[in-house]
Protein backbone atom coordinates (compact mmCIF):
# COMPACT_ATOMS: atom_id res chain seq x y z
CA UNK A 1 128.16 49.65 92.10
CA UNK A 2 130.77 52.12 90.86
CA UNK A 3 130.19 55.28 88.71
CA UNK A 4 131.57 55.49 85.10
CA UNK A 5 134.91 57.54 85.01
CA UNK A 6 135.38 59.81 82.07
CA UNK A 7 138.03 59.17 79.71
CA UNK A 8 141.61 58.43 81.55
CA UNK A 9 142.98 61.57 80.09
CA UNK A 10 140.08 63.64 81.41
CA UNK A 11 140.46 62.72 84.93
CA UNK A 12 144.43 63.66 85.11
CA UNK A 13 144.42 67.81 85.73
CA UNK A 14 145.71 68.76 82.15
CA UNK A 15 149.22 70.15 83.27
CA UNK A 16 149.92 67.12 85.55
CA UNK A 17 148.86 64.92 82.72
CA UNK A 18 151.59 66.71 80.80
CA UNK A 19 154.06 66.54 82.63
CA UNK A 20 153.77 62.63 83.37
CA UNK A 21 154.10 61.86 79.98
CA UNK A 22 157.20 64.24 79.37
CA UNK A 23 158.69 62.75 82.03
CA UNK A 24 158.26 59.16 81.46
CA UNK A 25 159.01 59.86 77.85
CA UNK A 26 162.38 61.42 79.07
CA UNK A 27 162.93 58.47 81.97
CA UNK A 28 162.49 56.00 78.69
CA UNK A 29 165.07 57.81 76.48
CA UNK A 30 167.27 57.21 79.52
CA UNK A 31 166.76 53.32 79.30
CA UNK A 32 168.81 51.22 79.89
CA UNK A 33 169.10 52.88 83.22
CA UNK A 34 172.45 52.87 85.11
CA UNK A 35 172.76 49.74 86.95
CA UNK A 36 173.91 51.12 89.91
CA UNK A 37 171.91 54.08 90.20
CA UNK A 38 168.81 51.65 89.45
CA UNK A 39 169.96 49.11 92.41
CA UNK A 40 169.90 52.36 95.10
CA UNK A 41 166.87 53.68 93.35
CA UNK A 42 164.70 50.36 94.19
CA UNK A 43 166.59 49.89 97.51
CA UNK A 44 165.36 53.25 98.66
CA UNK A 45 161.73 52.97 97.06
CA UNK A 46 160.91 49.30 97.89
CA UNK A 47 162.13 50.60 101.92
CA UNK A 48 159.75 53.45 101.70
CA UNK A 49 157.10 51.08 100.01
CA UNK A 50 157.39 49.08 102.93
CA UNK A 51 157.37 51.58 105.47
CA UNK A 52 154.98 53.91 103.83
CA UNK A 53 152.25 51.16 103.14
CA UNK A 54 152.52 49.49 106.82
CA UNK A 55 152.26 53.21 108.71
CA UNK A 56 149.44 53.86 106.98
CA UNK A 57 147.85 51.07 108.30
CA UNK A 58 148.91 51.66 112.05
CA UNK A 59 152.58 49.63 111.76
CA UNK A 60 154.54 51.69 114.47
CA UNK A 61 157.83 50.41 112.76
CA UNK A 62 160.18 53.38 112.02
CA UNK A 63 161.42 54.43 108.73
CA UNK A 64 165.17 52.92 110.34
CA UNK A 65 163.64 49.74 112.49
CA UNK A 66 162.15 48.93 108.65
CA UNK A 67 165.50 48.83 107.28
CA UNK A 68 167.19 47.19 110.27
CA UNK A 69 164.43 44.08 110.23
CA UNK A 70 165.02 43.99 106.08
CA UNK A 71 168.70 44.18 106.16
CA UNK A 72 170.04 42.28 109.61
CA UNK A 73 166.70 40.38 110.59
CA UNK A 74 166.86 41.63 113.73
CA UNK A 75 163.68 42.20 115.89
CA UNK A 76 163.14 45.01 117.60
CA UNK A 77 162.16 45.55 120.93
CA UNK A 78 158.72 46.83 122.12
CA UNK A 79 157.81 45.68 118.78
CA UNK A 80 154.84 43.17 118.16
CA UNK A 81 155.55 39.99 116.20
CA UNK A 82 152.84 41.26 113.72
CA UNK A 83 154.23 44.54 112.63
CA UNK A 84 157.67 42.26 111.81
CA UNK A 85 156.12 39.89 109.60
CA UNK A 86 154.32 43.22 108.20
CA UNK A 87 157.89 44.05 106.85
CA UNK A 88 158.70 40.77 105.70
CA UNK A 89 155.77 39.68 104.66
CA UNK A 90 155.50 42.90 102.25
CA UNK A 91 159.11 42.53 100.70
CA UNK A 92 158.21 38.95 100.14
CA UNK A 93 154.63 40.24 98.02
CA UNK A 94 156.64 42.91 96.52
CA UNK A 95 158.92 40.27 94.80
CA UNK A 96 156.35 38.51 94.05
CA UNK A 97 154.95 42.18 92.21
CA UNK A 98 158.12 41.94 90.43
CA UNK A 99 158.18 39.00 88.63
CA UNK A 100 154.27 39.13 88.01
CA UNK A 101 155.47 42.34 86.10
CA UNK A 102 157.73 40.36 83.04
CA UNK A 103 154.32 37.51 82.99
CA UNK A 104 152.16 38.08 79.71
CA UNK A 105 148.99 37.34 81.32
CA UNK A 106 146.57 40.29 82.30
CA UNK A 107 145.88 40.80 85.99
CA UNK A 108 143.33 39.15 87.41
CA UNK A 109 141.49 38.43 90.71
CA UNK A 110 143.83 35.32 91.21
CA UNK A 111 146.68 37.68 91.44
CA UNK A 112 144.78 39.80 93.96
CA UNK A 113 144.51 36.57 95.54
CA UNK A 114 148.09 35.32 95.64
CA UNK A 115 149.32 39.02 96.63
CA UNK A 116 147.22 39.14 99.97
CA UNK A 117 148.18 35.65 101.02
CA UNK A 118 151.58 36.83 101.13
CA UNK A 119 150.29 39.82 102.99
CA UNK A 120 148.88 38.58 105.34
CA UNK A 121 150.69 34.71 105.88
CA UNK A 122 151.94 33.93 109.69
CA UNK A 123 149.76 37.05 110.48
CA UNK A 124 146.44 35.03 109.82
CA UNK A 125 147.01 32.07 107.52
CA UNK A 126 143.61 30.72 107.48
CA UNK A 127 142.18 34.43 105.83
CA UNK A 128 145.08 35.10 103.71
CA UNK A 129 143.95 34.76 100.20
CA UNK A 130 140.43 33.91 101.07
CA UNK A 131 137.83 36.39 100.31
CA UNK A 132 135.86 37.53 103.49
CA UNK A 133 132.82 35.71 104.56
CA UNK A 134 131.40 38.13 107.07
CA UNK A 135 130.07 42.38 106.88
CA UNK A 136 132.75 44.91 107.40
CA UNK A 137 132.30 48.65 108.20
CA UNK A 138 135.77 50.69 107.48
CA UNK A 139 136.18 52.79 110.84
CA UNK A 140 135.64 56.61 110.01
CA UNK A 141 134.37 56.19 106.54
CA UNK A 142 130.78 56.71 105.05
CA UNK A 143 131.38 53.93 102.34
CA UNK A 144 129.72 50.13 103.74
CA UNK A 145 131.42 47.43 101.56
CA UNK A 146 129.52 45.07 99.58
CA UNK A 147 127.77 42.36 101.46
CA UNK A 148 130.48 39.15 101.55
CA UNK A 149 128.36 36.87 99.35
CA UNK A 150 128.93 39.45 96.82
CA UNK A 151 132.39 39.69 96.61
CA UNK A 152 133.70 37.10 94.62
CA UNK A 153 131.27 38.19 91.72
CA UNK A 154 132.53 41.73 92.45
CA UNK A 155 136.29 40.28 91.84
CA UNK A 156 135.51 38.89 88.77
CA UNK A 157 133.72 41.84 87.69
CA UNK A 158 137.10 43.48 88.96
CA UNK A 159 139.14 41.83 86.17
CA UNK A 160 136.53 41.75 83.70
CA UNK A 161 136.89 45.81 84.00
CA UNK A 162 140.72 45.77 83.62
CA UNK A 163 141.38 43.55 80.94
CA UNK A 164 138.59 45.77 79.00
CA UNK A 165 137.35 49.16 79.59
CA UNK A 166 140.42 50.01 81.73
CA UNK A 167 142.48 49.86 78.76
CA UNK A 168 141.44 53.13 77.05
CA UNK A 169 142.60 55.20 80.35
CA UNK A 170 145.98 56.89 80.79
CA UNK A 171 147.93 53.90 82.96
CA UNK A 172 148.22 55.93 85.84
CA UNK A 173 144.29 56.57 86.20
CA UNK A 174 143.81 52.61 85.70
CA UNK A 175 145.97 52.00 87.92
CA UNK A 176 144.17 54.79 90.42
CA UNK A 177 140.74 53.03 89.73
CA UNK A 178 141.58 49.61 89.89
CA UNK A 179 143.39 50.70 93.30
CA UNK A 180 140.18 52.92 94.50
CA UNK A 181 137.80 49.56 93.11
CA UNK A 182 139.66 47.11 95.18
CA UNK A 183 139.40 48.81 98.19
CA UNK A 184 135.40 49.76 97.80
CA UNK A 185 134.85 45.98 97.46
CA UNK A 186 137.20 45.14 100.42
CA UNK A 187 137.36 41.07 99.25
CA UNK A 188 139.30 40.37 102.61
CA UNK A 189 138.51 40.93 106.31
CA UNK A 190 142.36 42.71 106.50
CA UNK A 191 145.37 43.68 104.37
CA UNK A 192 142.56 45.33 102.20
CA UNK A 193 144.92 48.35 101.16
CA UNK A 194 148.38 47.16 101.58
CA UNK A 195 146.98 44.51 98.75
CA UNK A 196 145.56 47.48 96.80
CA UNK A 197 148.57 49.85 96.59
CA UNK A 198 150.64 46.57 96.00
CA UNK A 199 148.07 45.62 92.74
CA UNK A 200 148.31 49.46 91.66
CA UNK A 201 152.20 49.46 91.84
CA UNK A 202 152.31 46.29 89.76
CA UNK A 203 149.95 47.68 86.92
CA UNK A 204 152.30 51.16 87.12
CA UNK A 205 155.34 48.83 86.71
CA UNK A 206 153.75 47.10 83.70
CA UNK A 207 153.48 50.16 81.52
CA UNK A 208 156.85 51.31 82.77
CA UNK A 209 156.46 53.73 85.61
CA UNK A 210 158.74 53.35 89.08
CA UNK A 211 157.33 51.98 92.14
CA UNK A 212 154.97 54.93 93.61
CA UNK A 213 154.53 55.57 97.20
CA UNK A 214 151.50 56.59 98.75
CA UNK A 215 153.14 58.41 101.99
CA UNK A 216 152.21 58.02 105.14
CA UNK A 217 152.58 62.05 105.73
CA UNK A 218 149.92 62.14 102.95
CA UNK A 219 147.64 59.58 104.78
CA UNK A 220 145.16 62.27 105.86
CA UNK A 221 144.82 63.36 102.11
CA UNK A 222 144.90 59.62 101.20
CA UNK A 223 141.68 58.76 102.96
CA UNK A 224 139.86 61.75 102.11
CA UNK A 225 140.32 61.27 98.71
CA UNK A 226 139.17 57.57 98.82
CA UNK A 227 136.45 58.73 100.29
CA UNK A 228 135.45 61.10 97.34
CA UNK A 229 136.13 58.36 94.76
CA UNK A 230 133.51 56.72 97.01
CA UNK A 231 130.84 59.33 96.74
CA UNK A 232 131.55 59.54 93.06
CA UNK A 233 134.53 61.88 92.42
CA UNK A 234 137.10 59.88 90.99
CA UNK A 235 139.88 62.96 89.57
CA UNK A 236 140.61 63.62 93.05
CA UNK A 237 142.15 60.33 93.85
CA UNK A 238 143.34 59.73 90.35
CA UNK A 239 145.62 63.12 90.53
CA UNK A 240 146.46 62.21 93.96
CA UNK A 241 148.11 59.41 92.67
CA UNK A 242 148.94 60.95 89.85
CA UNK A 243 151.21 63.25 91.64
CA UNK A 244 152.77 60.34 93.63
CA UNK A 245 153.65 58.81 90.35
CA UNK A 246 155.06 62.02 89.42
CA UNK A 247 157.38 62.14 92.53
CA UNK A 248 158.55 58.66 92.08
CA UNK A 249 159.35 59.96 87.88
CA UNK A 250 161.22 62.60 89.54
CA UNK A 251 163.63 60.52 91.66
CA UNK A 252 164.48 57.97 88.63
CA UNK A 253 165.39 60.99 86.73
CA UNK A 254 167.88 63.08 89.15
CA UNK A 255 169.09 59.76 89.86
CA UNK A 256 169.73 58.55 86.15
CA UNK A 257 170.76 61.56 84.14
CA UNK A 258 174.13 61.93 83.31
CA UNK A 259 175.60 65.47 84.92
CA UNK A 260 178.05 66.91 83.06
CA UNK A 261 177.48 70.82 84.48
CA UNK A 262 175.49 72.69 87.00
CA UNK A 263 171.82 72.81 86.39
CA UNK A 264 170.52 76.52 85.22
CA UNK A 265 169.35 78.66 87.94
CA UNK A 266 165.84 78.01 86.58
CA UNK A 267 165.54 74.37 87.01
CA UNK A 268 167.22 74.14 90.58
CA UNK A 269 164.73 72.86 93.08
CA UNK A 270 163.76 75.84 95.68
CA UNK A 271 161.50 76.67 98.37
CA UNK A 272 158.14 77.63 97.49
CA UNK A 273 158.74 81.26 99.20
CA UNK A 274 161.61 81.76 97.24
CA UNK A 275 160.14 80.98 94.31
CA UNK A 276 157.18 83.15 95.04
CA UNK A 277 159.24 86.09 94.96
CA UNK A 278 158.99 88.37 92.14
CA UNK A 279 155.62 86.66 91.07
CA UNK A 280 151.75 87.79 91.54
CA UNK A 281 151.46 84.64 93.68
CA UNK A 282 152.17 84.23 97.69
CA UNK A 283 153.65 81.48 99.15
CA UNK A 284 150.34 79.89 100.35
CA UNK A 285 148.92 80.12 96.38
CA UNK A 286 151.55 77.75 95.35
CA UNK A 287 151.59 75.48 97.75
CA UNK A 288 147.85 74.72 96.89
CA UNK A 289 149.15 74.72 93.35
CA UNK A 290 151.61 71.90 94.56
CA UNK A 291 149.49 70.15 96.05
CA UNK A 292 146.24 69.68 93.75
CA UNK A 293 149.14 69.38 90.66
CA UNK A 294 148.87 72.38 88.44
CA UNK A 295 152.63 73.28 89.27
CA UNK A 296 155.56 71.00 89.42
CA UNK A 297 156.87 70.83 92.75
CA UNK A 298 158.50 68.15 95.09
CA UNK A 299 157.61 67.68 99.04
CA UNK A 300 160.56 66.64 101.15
CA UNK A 301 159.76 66.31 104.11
CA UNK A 302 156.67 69.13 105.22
CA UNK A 303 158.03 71.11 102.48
CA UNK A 304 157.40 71.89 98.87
CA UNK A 305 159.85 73.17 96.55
CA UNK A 306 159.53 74.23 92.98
CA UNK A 307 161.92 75.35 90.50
CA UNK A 308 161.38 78.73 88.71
CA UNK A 309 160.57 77.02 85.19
CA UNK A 310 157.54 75.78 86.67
CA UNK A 311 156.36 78.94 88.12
CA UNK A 312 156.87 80.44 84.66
CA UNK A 313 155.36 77.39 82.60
CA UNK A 314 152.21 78.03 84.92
CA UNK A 315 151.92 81.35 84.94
CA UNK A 316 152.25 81.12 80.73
CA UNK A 317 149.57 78.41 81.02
CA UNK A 318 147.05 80.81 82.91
CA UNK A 319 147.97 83.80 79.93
CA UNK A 320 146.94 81.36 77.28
CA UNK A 321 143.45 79.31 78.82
CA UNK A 322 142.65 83.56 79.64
């Protein structure tokens, strides 16, 4: 049912590919990280995780009701029952992630399993962590899910795939693909993606990388990439991710490295207009740079910014492919 990806390296656009691995490489020379900058750095991304992950899927929780329900246990008004278990539920299946992450053995379908029952308990027990037994159709999308009577062969196909041929890609394309796989078989009637960016987060964490969150700004982008790994174009979703991951590499390294002066001009974080001055490129050039992840930039918020290293190291790139 799924086409055959190229080679993991392949499907990462050469320059973000780069600059993953010279930034985990540099986030590893760091280790061990500062314990207290780690303890705010997974404060802040499990809290995003959360919120990020439930929005996506229609949770009307905001970014500060999130925190309030995980840090007091207070409910909050106008608020259904369901989107507070939503939070609880997910910190519960995110420590859960965390200790599957020291385990020696590979990832499997039980784990997929185990990870959506905690999804999804008080919420619907008697689904959570049984695979689906009826059709599905995915509102707005082209892809139709696997018949149910399928699925559990699909699953085991599923883990087949990862412990084996997903071992020769770049980590962050398996754990793309295994992501994009879970959610084109859709084993459960609900909690389909919360389960799948949960499962790609705890491969990421296996080989090292930070928690990565998929946005819900990006949610737009999110889906339509899904939907091309669907049809058959996988390096779409894979950089997509890929550029998460990237953002999420960022944070652990501001956060981590020791300061000991002012940055140089060069590598201070700026707006994408002022960084497109004194360059052949407008403002709207490298924000579709940014975003497809041939230059190194950061979104906060709406906006990009970019540091005028990485307009240079792209513009020397484009000198040496001509």
């Amino acid at each position: 049912m799924y086409p055959i990806p190229m080679p993991g390296n392949t499907l990462l656009e050469a320059r973000l590919l780069i600059r993953l691995d010279q930034k985990k490489h540099d986030l590893d020379a760091l280790r061990p990280l500062p314990t207290a900058a780690l303890r705010r750095l997974q404060e802040q991304l499990t809290l995003e995780w959360i919120y990020n992950s439930n929005a996506i899927e229609g949770n009307t929780l905001t970014l500060q009701e999130t925190r309030l329900i995980l840090e007091t246990g207070l409910t909050i008004g106008g608020k259904s029952l369901r989107e507070h278990f939503e939070v609880t539920n997910h910190r519960t299946a995110i420590a859960y992630v965390e200790a599957l992450v020291q385990e020696q053995e590979p990832v499997s379908a039980f784990h997929v399993r185990q990870i959506h029952r905690l999804v999804m308990a008080q919420i619907d027990d008697e689904a959570a962590g049984v695979y689906r037994q009826l059709p599905v159709r995915i509102a707005g999308a082209t892809h139709t899910p696997p018949v149910a009577w399928e699925v559990e062969r699909l699953m085991t196909e599923w883990s087949d795939w990862l412990a084996c041929a997903a071992q020769e890609l770049h980590p962050v394309a398996r754990a793309a693909l295994a992501h994009h796989r879970l959610v084109a078989i859709h084993p459960f009637l609900d909690g389909n993606g919360r389960t799948a960016r949960l499962v790609m987060n705890l491969l990421l964490l296996r080989d090292g990388y930070p928690p990565t969150v998929i946005l819900k700004l990006n949610r737009g982008q999110y889906y339509r990439v899904l939907a091309q790994a669907d049809a058959g174009r996988m390096a779409p979703f894979v950089n997509f991710v890929g550029r998460a991951v990237e953002r999420s590499l960022t944070l652990y390294l501001e956060a981590c490295t020791v300061q000991t002066a002012a940055p140089l001009a060069d590598d201070a974080w700026i707006p994408l207009r002022q960084a497109a001055s004194g360059t052949p490129y407008s403002q709207e050039y490298l924000s579709l740079l940014a975003r497809i992840g041939r230059l190194e930039a950061v979104k906060r918020g709406r906006n990009w910014y970019t540091t005028r290293r990485a307009v240079d190291a792209y513009q020397r790139s484009i000198t040496a492919s001509g």
